[in-house]
C-alpha atoms as a PDB file:
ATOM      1  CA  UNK A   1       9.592  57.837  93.286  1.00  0.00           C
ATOM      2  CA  UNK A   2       6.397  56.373  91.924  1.00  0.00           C
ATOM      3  CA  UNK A   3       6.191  52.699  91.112  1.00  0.00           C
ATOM      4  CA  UNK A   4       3.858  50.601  88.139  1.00  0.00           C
ATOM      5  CA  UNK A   5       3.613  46.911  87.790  1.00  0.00           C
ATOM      6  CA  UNK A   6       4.635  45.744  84.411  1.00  0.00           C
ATOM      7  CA  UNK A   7       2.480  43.069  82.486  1.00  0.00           C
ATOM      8  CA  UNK A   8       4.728  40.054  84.083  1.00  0.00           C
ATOM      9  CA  UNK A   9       3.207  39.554  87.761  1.00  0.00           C
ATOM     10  CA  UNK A  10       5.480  40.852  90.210  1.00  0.00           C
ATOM     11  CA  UNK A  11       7.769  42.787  87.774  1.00  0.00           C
ATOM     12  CA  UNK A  12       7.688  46.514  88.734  1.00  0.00           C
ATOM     13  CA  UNK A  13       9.417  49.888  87.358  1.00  0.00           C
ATOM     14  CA  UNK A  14      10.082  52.016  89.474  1.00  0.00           C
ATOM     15  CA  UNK A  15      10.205  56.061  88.240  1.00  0.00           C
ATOM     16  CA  UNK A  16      12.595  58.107  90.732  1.00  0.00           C
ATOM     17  CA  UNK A  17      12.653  61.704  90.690  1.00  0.00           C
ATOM     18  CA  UNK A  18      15.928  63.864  88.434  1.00  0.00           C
ATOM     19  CA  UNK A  19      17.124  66.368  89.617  1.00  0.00           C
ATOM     20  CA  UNK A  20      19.331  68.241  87.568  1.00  0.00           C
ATOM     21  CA  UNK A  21      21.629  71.351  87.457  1.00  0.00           C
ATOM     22  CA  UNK A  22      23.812  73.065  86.140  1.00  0.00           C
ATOM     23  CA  UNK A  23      26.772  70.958  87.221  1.00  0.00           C
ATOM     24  CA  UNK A  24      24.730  67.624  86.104  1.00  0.00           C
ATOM     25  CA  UNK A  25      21.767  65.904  88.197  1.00  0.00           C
ATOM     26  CA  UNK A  26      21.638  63.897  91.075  1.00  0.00           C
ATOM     27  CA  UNK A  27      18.979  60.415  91.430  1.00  0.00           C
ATOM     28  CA  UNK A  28      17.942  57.834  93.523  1.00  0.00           C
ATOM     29  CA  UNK A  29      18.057  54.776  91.954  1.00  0.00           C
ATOM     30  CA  UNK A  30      16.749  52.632  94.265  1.00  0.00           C
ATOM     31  CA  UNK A  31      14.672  53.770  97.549  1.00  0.00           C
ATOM     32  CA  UNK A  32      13.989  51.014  99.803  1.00  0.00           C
ATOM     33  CA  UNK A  33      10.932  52.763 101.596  1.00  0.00           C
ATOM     34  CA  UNK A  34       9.139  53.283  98.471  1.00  0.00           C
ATOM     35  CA  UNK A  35      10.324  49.094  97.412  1.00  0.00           C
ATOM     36  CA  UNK A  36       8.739  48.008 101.100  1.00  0.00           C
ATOM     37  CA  UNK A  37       5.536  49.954 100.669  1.00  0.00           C
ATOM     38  CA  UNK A  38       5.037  48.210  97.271  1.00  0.00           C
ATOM     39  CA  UNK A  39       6.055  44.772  98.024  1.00  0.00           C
ATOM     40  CA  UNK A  40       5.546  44.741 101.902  1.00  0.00           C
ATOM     41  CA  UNK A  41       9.788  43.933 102.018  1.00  0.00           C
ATOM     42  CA  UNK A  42      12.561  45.361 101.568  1.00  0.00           C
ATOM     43  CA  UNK A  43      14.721  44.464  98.189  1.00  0.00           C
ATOM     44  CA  UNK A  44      16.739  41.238  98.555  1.00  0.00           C
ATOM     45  CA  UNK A  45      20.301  41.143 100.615  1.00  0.00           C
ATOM     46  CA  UNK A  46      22.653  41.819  97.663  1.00  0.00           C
ATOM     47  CA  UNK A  47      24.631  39.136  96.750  1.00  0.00           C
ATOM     48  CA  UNK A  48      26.969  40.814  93.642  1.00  0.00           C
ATOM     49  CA  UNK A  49      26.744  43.935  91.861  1.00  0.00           C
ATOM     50  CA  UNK A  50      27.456  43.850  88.019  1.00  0.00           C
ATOM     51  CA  UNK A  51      27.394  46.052  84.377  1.00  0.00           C
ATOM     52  CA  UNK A  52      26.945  45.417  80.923  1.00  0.00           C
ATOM     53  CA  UNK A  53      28.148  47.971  78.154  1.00  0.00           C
ATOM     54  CA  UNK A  54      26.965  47.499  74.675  1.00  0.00           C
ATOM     55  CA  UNK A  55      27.348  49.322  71.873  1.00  0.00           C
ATOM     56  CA  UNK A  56      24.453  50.235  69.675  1.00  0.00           C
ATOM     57  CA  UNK A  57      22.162  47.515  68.202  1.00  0.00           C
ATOM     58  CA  UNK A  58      23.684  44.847  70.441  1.00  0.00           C
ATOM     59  CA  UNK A  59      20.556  42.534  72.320  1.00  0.00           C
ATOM     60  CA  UNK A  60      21.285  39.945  75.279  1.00  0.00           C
ATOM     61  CA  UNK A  61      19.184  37.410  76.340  1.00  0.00           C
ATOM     62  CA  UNK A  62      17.052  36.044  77.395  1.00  0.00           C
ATOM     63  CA  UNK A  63      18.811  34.796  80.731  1.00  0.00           C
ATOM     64  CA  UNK A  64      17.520  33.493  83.713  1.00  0.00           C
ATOM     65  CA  UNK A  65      18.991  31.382  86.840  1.00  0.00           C
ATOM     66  CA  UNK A  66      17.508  27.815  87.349  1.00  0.00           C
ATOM     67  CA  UNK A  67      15.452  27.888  90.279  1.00  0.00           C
ATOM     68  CA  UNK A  68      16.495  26.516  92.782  1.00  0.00           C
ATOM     69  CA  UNK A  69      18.660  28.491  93.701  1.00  0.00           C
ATOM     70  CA  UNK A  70      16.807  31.100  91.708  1.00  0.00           C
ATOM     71  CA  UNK A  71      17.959  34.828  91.268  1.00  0.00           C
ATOM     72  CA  UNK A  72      15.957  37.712  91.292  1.00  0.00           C
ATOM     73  CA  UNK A  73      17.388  41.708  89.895  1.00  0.00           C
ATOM     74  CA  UNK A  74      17.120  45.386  90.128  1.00  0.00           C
ATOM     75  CA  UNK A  75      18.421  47.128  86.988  1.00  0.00           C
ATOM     76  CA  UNK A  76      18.704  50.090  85.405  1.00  0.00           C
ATOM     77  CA  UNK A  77      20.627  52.212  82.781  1.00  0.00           C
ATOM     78  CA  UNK A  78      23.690  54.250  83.893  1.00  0.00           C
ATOM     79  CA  UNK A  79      24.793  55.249  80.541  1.00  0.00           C
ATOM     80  CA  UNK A  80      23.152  55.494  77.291  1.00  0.00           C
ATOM     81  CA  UNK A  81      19.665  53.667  76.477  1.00  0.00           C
ATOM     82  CA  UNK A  82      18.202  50.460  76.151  1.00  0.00           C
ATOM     83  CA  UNK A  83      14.637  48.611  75.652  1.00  0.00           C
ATOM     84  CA  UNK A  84      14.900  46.883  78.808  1.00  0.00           C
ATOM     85  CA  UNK A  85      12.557  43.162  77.871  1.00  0.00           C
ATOM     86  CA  UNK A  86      10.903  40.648  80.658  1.00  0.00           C
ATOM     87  CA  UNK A  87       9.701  38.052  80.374  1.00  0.00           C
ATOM     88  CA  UNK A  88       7.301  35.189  82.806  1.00  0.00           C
ATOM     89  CA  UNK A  89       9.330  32.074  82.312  1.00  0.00           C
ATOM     90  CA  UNK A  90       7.541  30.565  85.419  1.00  0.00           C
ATOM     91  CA  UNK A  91       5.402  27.358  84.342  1.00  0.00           C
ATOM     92  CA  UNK A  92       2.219  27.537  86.160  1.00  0.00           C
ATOM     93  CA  UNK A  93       2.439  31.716  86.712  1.00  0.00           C
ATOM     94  CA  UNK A  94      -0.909  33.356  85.797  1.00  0.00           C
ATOM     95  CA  UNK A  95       1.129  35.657  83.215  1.00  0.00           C
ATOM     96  CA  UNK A  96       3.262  32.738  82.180  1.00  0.00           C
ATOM     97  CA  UNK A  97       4.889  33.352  78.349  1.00  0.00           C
ATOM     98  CA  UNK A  98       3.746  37.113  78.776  1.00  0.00           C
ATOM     99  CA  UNK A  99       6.587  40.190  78.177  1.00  0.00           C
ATOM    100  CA  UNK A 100       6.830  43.788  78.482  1.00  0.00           C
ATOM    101  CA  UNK A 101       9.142  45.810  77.744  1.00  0.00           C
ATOM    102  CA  UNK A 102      10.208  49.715  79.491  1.00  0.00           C
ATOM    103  CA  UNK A 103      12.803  52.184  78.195  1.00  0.00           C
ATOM    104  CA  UNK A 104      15.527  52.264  80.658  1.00  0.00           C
ATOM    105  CA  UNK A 105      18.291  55.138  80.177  1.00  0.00           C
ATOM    106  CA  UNK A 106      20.212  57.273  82.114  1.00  0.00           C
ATOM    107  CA  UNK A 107      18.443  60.407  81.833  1.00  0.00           C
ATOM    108  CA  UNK A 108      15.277  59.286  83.453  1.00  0.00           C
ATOM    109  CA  UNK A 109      16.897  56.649  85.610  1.00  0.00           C
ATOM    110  CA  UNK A 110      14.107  54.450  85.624  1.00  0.00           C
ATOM    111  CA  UNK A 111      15.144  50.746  87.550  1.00  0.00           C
ATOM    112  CA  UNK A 112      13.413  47.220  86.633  1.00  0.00           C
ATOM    113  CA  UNK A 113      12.544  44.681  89.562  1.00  0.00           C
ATOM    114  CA  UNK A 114      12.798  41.313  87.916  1.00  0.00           C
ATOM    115  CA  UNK A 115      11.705  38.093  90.703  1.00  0.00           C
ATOM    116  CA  UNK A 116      12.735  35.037  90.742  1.00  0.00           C
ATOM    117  CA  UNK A 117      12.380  33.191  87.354  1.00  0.00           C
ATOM    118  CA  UNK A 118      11.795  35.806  85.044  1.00  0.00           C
ATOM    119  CA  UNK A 119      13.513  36.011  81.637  1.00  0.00           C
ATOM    120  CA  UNK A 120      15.523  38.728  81.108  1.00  0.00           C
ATOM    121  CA  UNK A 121      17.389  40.618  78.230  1.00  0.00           C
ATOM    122  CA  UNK A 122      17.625  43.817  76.833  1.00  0.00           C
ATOM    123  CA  UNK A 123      18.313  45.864  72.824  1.00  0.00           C
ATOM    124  CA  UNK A 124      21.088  49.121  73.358  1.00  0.00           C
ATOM    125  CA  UNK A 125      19.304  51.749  71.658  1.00  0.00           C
ATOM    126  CA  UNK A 126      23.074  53.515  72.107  1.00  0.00           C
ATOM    127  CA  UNK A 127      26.841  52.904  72.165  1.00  0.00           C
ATOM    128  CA  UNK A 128      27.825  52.443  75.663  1.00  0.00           C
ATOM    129  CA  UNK A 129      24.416  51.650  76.741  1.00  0.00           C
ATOM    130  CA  UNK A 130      25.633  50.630  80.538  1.00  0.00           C
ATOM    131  CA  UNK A 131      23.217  48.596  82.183  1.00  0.00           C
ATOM    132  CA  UNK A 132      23.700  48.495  86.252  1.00  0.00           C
ATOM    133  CA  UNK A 133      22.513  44.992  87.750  1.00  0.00           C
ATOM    134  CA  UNK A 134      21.929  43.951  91.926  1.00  0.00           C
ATOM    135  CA  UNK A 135      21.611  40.514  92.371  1.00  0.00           C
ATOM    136  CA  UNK A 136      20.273  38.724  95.044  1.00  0.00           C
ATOM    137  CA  UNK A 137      22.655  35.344  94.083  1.00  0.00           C
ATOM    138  CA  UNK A 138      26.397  35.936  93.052  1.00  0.00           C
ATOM    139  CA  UNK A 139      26.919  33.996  89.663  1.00  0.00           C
ATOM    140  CA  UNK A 140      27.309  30.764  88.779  1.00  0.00           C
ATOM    141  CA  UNK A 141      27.534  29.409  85.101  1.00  0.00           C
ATOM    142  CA  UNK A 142      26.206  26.053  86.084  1.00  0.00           C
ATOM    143  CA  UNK A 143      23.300  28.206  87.259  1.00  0.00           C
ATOM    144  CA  UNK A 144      22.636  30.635  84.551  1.00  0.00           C
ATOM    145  CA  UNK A 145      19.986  29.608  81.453  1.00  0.00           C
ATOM    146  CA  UNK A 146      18.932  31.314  78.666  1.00  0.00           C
ATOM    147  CA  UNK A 147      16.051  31.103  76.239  1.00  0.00           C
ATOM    148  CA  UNK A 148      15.709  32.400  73.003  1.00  0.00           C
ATOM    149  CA  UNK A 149      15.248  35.710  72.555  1.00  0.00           C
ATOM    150  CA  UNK A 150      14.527  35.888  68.971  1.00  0.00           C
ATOM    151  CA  UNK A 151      11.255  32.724  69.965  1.00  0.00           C
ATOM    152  CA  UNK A 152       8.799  33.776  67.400  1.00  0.00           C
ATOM    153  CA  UNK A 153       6.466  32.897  69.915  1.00  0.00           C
ATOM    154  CA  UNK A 154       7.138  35.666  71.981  1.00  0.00           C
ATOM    155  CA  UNK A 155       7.279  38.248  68.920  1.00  0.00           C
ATOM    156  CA  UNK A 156       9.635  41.106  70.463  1.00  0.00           C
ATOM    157  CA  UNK A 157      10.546  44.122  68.879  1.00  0.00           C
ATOM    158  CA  UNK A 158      14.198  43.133  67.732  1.00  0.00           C
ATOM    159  CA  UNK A 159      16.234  45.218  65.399  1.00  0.00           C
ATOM    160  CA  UNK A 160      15.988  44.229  61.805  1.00  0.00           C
ATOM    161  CA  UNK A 161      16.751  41.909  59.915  1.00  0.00           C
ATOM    162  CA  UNK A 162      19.631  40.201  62.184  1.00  0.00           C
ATOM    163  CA  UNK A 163      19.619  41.326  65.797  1.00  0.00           C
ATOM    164  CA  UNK A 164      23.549  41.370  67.258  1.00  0.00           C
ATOM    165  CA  UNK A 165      23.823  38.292  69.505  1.00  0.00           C
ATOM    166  CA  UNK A 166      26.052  36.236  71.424  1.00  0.00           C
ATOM    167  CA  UNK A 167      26.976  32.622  70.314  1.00  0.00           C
ATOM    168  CA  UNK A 168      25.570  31.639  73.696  1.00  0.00           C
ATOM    169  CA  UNK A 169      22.250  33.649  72.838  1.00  0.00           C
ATOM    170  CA  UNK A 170      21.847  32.626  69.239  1.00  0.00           C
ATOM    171  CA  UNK A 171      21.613  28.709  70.226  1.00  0.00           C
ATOM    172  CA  UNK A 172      19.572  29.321  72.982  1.00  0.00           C
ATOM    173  CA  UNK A 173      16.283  26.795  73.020  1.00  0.00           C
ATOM    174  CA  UNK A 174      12.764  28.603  72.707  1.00  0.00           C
ATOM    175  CA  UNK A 175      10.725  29.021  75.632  1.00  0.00           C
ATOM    176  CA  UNK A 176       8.611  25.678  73.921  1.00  0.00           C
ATOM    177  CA  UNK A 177      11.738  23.398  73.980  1.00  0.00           C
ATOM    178  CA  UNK A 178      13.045  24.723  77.460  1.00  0.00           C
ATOM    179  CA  UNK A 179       9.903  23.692  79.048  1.00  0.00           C
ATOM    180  CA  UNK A 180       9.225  19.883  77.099  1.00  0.00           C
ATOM    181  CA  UNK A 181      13.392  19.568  78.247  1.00  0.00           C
ATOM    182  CA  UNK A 182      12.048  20.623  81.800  1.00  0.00           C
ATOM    183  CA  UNK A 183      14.648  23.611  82.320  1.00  0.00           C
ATOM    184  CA  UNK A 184      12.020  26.147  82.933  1.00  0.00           C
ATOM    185  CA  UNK A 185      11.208  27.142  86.697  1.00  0.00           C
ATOM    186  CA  UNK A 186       8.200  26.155  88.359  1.00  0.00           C
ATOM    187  CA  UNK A 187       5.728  29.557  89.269  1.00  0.00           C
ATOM    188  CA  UNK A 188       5.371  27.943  93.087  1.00  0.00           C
ATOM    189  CA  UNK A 189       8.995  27.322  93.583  1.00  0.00           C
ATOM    190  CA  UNK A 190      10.085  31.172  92.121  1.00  0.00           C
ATOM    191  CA  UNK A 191       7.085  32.855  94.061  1.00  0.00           C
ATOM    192  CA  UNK A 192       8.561  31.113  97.382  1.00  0.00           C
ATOM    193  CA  UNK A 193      12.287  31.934  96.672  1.00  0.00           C
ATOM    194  CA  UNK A 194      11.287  35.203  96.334  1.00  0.00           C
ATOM    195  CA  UNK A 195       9.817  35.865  99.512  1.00  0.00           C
ATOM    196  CA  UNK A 196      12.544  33.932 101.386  1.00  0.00           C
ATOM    197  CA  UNK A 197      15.114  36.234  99.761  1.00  0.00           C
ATOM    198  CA  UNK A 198      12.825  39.834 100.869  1.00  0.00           C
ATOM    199  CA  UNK A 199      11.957  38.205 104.066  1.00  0.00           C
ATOM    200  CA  UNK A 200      15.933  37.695 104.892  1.00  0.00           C
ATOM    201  CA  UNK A 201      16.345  41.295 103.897  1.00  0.00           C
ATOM    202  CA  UNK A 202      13.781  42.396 106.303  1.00  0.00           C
ATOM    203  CA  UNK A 203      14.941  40.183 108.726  1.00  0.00           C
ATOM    204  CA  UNK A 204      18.451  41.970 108.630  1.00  0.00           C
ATOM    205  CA  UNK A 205      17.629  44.687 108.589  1.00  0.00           C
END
């Protein structure tokens, strides 16, 4: 499995190895040995596992967890495809306001790692694009924020002309007005979180 950092510091994709045949393929969609060697921990003690399936065209986001208590995911695409976006929503983070974006589907079975207080949404380039979440906090609607995803500020490549949103999604505040209305996480209190949540993982393990 080889592993890249994405623009957004401490986002990662991580590139397992197919292997297929002729009754289908087998992958590893998450190997903690390769995750330690990158990060130094293991991947967070997971809290709630969860999927999405969208049909074609559909785009959600961008959603992140106020921090504290902060949430940080591993995802990836069991079914279908999607343009898998991330964003740094952490005020004060060297990359702050920066986003990349990976193709995530099922036939190469690449996984994003997504820390604490980074935005997070995604486009279905299919029908039944299934995307596969862990979570390192089980959820909480009180908890769970969302910016913009159509912010011209952040200029990401939506479908045209009107991208397929939730109600929730299409009110959402731009990254701008989430951080004069203080809602956006601080980069000191994410990085911490973080490390407390790989740090308990390595601890139980």
């Amino acid at each position: 499995m080889e592993v890249h950092p994405l623009g957004v510091e401490d986002a990662l994709v991580f590139h397992p190895r197919v292997f297929p045949d002729d009754r289908g393929a087998f992958v590893t969609t998450h190997d903690g040995e390769r995750f330690t060697e990158q990060l130094g921990t293991p991947l967070f003690p997971v809290a709630q596992a969860s999927f999405s399936r969208s049909r074609r065209g559909v785009v959600r986001g961008l959603h992140y967890t106020l921090t504290p208590p902060g949430c940080a995911k591993y995802v990836w695409c069991a079914h279908g495809a999607v343009l898998d976006i991330v964003v740094d929503l952490r005020v004060g983070s060297p990359t702050f306001g920066r986003c990349d974006t990976v193709e995530l589907d099922a036939e190469r079975a690449r996984a994003v790692y997504l820390p604490v207080g980074v935005g997070h949404g995604f486009v279905a380039l299919s029908d039944d694009a299934t995307v596969t979440y862990l979570m390192s906090k089980s959820y909480r609607p009180e908890h769970e924020l969302e910016v913009s995803i159509t912010d011209p500020a952040l200029g990401l490549p939506l479908p045209e002309p009107d991208p397929l949103l939730s109600p929730r999604d299409r009110a959402a505040p731009t990254v701008a007005v989430a951080a004069d209305r203080g809602l956006l996480p601080s980069y000191a209190d994410a990085v911490r979180l973080d490390r407390e949540l790989r740090g308990a993982a390595g601890g139980a393990a």
